[in-house]
Protein backbone atom coordinates (compact mmCIF):
# COMPACT_ATOMS: atom_id res chain seq x y z
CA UNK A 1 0.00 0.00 0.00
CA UNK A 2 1.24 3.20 -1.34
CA UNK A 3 0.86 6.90 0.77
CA UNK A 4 -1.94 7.75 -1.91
CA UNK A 5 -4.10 4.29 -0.82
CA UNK A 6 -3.05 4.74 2.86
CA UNK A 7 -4.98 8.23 2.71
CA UNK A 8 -7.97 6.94 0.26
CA UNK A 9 -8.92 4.65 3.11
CA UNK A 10 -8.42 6.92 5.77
CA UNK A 11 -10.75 9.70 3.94
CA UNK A 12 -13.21 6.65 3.04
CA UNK A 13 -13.29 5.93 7.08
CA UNK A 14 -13.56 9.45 8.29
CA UNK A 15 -15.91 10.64 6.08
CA UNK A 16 -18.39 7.78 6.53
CA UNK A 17 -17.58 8.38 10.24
CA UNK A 18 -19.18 11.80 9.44
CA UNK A 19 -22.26 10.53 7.77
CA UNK A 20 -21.04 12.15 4.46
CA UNK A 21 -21.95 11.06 0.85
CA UNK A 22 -18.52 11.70 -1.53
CA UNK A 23 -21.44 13.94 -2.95
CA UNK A 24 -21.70 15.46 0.58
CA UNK A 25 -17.65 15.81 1.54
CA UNK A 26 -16.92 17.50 -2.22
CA UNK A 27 -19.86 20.26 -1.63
CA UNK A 28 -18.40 20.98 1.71
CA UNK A 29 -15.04 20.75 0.38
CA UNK A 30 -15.87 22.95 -2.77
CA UNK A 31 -14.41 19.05 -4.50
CA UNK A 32 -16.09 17.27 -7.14
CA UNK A 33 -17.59 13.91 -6.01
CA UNK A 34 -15.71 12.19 -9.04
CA UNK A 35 -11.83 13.69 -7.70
CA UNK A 36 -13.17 12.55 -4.09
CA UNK A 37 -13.55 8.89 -5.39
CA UNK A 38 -10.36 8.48 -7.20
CA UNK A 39 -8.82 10.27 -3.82
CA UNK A 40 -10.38 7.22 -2.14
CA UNK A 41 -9.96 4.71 -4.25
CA UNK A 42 -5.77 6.16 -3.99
CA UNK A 43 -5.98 6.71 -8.16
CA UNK A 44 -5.16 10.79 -7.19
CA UNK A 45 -2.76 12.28 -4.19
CA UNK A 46 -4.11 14.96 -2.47
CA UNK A 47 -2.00 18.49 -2.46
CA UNK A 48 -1.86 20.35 0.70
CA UNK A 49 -4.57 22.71 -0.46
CA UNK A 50 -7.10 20.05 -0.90
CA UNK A 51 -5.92 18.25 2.17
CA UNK A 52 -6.87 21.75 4.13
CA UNK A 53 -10.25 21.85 2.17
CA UNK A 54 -11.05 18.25 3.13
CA UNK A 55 -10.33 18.91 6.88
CA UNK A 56 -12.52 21.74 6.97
CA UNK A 57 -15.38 19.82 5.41
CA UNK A 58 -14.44 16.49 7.69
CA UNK A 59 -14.33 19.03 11.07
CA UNK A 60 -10.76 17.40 11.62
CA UNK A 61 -7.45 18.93 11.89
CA UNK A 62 -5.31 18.29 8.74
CA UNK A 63 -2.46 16.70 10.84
CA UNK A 64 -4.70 14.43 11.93
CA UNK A 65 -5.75 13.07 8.31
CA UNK A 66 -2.05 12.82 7.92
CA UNK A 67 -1.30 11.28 11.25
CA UNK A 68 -4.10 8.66 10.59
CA UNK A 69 -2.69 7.84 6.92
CA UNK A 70 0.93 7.19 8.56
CA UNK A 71 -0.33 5.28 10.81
CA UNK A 72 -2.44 2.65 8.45
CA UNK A 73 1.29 3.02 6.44
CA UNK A 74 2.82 1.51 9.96
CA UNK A 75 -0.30 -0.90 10.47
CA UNK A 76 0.16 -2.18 7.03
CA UNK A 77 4.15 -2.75 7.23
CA UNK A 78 4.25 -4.36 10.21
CA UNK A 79 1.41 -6.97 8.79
CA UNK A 80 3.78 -7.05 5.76
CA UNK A 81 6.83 -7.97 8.18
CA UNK A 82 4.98 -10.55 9.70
């Protein structure tokens, strides 16, 4: 799993923690639903301005988006070591 996957499933998880349709998060986020699915799906990497946008929408602080992302990166290595 790649940075870009890591972060798809960590969006997918917070935003259906947030009761959000993609439809939902990329209003919120000023996003289109399509770019918010390939973000998910870890087709597209986020840049820092979209990260900030999808924070905003999520009510989360960006470093924690990123902080969740590096740690499904750890999760995932250490399963990989094992």
């Amino acid at each position: 799993m790649d940075a870009g996957e890591a972060f798809g499933k960590v969006l997918r998880h917070v935003r259906r923690e947030a009761g959000l349709t993609q439809e939902q998060l990329g209003f919120e986020a000023d996003l289109r639903r399509t770019y918010v699915s390939l973000l998910e799906l870890g087709q597209q990497q986020p840049s820092l301005t979209t990260i900030l946008k999808l924070a905003a929408a999520l009510r989360r602080r960006p470093g924690e988006l990123l902080d969740l992302t590096a740690n499904e990166l750890n999760k995932e290595k250490k399963t990989s070591a094992s």
